[in-house]
Protein backbone atom coordinates (compact mmCIF):
# COMPACT_ATOMS: atom_id res chain seq x y z
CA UNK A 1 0.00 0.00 0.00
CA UNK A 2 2.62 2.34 1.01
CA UNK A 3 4.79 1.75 -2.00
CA UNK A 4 2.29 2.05 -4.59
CA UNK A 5 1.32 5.57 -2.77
CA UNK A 6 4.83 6.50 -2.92
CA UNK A 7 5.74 5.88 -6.64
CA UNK A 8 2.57 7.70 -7.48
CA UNK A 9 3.41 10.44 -5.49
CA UNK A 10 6.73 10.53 -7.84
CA UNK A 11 5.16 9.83 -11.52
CA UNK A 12 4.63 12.90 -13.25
CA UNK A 13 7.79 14.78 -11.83
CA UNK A 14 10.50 16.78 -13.37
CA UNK A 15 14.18 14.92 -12.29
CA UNK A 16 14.35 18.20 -9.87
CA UNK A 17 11.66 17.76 -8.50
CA UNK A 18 12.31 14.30 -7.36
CA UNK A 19 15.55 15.39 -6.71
CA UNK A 20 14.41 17.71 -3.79
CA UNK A 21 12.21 15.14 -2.07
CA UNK A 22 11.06 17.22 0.96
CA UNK A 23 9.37 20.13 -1.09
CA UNK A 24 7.78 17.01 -3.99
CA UNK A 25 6.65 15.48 -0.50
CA UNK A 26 8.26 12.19 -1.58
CA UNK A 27 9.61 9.53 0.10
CA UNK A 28 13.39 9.55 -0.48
CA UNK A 29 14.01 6.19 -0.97
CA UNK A 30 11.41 5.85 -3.71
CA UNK A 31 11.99 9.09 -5.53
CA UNK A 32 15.83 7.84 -5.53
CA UNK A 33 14.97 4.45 -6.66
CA UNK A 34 12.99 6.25 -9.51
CA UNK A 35 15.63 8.80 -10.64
CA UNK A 36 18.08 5.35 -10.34
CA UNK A 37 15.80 3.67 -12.49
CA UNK A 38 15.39 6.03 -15.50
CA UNK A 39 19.26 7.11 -15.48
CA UNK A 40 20.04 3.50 -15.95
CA UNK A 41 17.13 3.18 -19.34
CA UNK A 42 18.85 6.12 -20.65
CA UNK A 43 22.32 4.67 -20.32
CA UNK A 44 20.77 1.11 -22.20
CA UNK A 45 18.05 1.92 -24.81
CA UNK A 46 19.03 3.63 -27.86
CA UNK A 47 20.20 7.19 -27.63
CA UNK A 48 17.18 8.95 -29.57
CA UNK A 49 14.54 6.82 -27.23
CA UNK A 50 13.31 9.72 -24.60
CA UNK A 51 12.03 7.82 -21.21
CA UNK A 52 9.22 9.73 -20.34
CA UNK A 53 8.91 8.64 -16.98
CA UNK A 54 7.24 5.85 -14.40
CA UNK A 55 4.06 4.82 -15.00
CA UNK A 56 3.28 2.77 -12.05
CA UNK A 57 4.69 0.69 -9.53
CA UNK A 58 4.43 -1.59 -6.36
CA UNK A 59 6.32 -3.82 -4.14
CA UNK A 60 5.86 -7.73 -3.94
CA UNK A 61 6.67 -9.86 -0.60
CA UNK A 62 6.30 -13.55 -0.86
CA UNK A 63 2.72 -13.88 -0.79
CA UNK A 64 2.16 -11.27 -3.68
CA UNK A 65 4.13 -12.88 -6.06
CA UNK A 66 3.22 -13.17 -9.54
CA UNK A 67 3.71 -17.01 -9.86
CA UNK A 68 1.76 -17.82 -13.25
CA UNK A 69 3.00 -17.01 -16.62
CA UNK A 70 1.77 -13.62 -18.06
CA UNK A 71 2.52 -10.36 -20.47
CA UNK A 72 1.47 -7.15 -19.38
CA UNK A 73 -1.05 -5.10 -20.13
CA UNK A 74 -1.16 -2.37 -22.57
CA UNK A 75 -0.03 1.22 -21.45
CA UNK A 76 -0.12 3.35 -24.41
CA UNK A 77 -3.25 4.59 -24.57
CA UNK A 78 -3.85 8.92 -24.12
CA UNK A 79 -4.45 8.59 -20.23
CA UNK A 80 -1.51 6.47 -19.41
CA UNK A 81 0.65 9.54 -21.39
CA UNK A 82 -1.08 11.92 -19.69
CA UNK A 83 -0.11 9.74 -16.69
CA UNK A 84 3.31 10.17 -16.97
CA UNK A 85 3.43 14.01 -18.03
CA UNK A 86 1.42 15.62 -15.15
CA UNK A 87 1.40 14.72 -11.79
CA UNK A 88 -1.06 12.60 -10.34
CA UNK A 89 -3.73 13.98 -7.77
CA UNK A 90 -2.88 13.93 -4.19
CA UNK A 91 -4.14 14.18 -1.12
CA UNK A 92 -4.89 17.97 0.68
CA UNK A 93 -1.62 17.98 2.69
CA UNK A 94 0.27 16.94 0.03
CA UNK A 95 -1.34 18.92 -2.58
CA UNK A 96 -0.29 22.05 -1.35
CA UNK A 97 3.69 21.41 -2.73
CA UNK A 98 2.17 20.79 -6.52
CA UNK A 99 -0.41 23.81 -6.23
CA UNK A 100 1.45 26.11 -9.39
CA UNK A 101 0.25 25.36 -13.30
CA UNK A 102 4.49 25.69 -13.17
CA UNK A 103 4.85 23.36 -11.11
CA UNK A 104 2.30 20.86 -12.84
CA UNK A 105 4.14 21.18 -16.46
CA UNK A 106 7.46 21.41 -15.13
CA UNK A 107 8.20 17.94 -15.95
CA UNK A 108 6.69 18.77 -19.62
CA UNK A 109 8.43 20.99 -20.58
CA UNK A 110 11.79 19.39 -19.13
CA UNK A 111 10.52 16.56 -21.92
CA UNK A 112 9.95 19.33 -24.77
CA UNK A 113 13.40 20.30 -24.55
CA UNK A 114 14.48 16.68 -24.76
CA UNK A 115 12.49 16.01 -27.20
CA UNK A 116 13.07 18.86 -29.53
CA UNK A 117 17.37 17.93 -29.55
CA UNK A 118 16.49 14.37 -31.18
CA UNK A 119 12.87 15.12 -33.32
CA UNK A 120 13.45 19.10 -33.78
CA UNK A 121 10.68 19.31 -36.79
CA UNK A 122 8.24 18.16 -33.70
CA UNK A 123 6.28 21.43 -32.74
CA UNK A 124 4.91 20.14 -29.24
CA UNK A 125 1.76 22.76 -27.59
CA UNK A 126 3.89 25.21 -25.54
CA UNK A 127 2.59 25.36 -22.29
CA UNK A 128 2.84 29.03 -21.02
CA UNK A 129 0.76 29.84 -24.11
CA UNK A 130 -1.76 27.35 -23.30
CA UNK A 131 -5.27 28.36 -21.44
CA UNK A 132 -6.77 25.82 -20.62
CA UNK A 133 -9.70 27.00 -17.88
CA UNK A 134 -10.28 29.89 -14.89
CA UNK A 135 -7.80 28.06 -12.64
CA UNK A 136 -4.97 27.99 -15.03
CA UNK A 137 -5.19 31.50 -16.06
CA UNK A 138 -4.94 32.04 -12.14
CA UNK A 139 -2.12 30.02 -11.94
CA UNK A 140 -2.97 27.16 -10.44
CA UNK A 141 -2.91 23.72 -10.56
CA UNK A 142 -4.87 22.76 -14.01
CA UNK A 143 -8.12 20.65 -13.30
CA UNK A 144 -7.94 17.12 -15.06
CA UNK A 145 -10.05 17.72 -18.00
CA UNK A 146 -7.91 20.49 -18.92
CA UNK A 147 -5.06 18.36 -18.79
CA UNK A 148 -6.37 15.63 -21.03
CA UNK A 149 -7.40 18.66 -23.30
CA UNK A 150 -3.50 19.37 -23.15
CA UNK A 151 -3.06 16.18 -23.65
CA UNK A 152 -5.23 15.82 -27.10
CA UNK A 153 -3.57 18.27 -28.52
CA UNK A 154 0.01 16.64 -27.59
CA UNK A 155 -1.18 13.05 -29.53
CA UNK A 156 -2.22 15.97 -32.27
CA UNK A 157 1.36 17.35 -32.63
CA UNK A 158 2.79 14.11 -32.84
CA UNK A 159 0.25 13.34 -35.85
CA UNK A 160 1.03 16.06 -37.36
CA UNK A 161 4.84 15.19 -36.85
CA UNK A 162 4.23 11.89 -38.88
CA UNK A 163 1.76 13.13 -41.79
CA UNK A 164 3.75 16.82 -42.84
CA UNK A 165 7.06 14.61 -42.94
CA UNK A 166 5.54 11.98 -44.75
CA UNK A 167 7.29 9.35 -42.31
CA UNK A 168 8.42 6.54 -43.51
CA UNK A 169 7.34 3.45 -41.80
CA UNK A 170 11.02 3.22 -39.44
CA UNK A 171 10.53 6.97 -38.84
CA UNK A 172 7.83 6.86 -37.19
CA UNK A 173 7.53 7.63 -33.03
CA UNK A 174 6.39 4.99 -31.03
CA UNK A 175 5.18 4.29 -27.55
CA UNK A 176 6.11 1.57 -25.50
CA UNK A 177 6.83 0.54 -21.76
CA UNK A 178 10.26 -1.23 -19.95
CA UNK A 179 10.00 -2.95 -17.08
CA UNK A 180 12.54 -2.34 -13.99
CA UNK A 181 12.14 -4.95 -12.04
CA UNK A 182 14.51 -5.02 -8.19
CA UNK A 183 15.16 -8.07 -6.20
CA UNK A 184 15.45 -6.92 -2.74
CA UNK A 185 17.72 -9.88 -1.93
CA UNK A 186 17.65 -13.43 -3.84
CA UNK A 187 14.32 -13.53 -5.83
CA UNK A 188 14.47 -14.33 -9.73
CA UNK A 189 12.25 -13.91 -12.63
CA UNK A 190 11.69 -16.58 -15.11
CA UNK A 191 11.41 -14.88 -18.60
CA UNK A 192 10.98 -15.96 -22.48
CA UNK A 193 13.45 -14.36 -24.69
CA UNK A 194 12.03 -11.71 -26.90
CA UNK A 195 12.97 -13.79 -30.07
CA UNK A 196 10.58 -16.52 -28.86
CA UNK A 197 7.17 -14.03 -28.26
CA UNK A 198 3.88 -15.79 -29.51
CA UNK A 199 0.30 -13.98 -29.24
CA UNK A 200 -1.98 -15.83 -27.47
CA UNK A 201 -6.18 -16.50 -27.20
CA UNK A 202 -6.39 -14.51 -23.73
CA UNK A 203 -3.99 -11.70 -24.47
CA UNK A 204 -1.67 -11.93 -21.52
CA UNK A 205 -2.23 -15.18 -19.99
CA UNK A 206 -1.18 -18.23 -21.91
CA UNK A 207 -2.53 -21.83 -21.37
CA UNK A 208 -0.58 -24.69 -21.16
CA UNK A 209 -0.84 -26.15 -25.02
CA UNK A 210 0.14 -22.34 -25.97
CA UNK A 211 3.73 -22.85 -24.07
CA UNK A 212 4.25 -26.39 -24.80
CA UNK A 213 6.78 -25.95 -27.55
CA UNK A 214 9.01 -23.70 -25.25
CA UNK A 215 9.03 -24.64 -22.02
CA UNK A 216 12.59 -25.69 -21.64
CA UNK A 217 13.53 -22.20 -22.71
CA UNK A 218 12.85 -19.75 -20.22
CA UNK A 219 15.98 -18.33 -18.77
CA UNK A 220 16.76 -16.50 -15.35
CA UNK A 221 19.41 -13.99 -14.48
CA UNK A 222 21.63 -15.02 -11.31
CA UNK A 223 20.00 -13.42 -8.03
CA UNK A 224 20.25 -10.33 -6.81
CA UNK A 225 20.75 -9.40 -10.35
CA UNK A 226 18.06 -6.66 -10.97
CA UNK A 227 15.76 -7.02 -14.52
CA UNK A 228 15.36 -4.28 -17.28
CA UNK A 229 12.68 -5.88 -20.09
CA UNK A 230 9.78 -5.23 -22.87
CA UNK A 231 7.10 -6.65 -20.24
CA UNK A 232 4.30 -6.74 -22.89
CA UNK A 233 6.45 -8.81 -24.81
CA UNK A 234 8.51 -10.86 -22.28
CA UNK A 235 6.62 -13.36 -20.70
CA UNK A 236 7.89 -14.08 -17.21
CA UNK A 237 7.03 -14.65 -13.60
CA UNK A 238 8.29 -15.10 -10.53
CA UNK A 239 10.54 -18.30 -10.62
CA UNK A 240 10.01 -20.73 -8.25
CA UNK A 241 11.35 -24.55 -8.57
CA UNK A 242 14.09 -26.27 -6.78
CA UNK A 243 16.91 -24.61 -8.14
CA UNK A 244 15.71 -21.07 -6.96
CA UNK A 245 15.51 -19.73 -3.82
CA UNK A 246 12.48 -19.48 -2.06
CA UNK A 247 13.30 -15.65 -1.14
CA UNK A 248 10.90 -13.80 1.56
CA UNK A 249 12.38 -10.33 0.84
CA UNK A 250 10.41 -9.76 -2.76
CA UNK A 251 11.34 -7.44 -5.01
CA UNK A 252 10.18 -3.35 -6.55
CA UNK A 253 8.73 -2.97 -10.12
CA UNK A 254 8.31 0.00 -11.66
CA UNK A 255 7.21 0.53 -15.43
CA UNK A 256 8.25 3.41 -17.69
CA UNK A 257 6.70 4.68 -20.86
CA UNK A 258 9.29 5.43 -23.60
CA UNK A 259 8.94 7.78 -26.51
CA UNK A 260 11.69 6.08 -29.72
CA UNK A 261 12.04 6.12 -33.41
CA UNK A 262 10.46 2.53 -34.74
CA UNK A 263 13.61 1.73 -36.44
CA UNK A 264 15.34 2.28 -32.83
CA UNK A 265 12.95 -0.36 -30.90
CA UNK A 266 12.01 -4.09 -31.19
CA UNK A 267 9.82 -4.96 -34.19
CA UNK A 268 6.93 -5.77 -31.58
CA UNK A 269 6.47 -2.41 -30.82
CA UNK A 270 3.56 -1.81 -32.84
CA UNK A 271 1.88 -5.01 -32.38
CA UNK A 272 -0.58 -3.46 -29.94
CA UNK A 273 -2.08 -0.47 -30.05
CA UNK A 274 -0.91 2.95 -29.48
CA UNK A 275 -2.78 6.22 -28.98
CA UNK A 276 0.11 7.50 -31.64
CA UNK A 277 0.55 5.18 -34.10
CA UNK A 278 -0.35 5.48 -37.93
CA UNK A 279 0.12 1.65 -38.30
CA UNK A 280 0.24 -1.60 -36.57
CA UNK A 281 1.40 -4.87 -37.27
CA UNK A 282 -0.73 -8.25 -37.54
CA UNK A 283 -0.05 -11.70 -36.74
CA UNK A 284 -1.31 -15.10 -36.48
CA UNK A 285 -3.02 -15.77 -33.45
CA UNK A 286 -0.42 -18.10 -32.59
CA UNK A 287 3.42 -17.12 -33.59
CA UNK A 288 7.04 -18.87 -32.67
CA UNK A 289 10.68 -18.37 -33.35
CA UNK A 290 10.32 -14.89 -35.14
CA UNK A 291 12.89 -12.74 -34.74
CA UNK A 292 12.05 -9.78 -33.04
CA UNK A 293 15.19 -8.01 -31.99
CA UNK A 294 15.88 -4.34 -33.56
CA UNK A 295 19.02 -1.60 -33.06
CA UNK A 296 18.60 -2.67 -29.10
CA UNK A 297 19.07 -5.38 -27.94
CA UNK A 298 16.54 -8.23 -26.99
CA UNK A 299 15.34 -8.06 -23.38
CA UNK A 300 16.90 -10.89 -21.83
CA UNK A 301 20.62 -12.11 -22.58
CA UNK A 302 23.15 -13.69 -20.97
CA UNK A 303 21.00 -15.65 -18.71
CA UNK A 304 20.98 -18.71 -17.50
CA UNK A 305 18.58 -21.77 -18.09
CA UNK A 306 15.81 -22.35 -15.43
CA UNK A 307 14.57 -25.33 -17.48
CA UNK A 308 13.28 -26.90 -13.87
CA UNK A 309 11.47 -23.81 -12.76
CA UNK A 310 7.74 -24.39 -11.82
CA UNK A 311 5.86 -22.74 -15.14
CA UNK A 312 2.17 -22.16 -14.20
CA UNK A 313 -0.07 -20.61 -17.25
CA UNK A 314 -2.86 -19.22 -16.96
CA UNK A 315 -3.62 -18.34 -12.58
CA UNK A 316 -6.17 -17.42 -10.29
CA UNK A 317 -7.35 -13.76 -9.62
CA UNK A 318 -7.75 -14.32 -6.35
CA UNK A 319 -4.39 -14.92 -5.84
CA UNK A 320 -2.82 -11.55 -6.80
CA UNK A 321 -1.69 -9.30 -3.74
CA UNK A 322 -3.38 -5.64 -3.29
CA UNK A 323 0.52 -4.69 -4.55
CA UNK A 324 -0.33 -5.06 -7.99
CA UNK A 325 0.14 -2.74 -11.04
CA UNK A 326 -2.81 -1.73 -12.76
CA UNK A 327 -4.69 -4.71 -13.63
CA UNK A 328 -1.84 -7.24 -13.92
CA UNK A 329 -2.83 -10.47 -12.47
């Protein structure tokens, strides 16, 4: 409970902002984790893919662990990037630190600037000429619906981005979500290279026929070894079997929406939908052994076979811990 209030209280902030944790009202320990987490994406995706900032998060003990095999949901729809560019609302007390329209678009327009030194023929709404409502023009906090107003007309710059260049189909800017995922002492993840993604009946949850032709390859990084991945393309959980470590300390996830050049991403990018893009790519319902991986690399290397892990499709609803993100199982 505590850690999902505290990464909210930090998505939607500029770096200073979390940076000076006692004015944002943040817990330091999160709002370090998160600045961590973000310097380390920009350090491994390609250098013209802008992270736009945490999406959501929780802790997992023991008991919430995600111990069934599943892909994430989608995140790229016009709330989730209005999400990550404004802050989220708070409580009363803590309001009054994020009560400025300055301090609401302060991490916007830290992103504009960004933004503009990689895609500088992308005209983004500048936000001290926007008027959105009563309380702006006041100077204070915008109200939601102006925000998703602001918001509109950001998905209608980008649009505008791809049809008065004429993008071609690598040019084009795409949404899409990493997973940083932080073992607080010996827990693992079980994950299915990228190269090996399939689409399956329920979406996200795969049953056992759909996994039967790979179930000797999932792979695991050594413990304590933290996990940066596509997680609506990975499938993983929590890996439990006799070779792993039945760890009690669980592990932090926090997800991050990205902002990247199609040609700079994994092909899968675009095979959900996104609130951005002009195209999207079909498959079979059912796909194997396609390979996926683009200018960066594919999400899991170097790992080493958990072959004997315990690899449960499908899983009960009831069994997911208050802790979760969104509506991951």
């Amino acid at each position: 409970g505590s850690a999902i209030r505290n990464i909210r209280n930090c998505i939607g902030l500029s770096h200073d902002q979390l940076s000076d944790a006692q004015r944002s009202s943040l817990c330091p320990y999160i709002s370090k984790l998160v600045l961590a987490s973000m310097a380390q994406l920009e350090l491994l995706l390609p250098a013209d893919c802008v992270v736009l900032g945490p999406l959501e998060g929780t802790y997992r003990g023991q008991l919430g662990a995600i111990s069934w095999l599943h892909l994430d949901e989608n995140r790229t729809s016009a709330a989730y990037l209005q999400q990550v560019l404004f802050p989220l609302p708070r409580s009363e007390l803590e309001q009054e630190s994020m009560c400025t329209q300055d301090d609401v678009f302060h991490r916007y327009n830290e992103l504009t600037a960004r933004l503009k030194t990689f895609y500088p023929d992308l005209s983004l709404p500048v936000a001290a000429e926007w008027t959105g409502g009563e309380s702006s023009a006041e100077g204070n906090a915008a109200p939601d619906k102006d925000l998703q107003d602001f918001t509109l007309s950001v998905l209608e710059a980008i649009r505008d981005y791809h049809e008065t260049r004429g993008c071609l189909e690598e040019d084009e800017l795409v949404l899409d979500f990493v997973n940083v995922w932080i073992p607080k002492a010996e827990k693992q993840l079980a994950l299915l290279p990228l190269a090996r993604y399939a689409r399956f009946r329920k979406e996200t949850r795969p049953c056992v026929e759909e996994v039967e032709g790979f179930k000797h390859e999932f792979q695991a990084f050594g413990t304590g070894t933290p996990v940066i991945f596509y997680g609506r393309f990975v499938l993983h959980q929590a890996a439990e079997g006799q070779e792993f470590v039945k760890c009690t300390h669980g592990s932090m996830e926090t997800r991050y929406l990205i902002l990247t050049r199609r040609s700079s991403t994994h092909r899968l990018a675009l095979r959900r939908p996104s609130c951005i893009s002009q195209s999207a790519e079909t498959t079979e319902d059912f796909v194997q052994e396609v390979d996926v991986t683009g200018p960066s690399t594919a999400a899991v290397t170097e790992a080493t076979s958990s072959a004997d892990a315990t690899i449960l499709p499908g899983g009960d609803d009831d069994a997911s811990s208050d802790g979760s993100l969104g509506d991951e199982p």
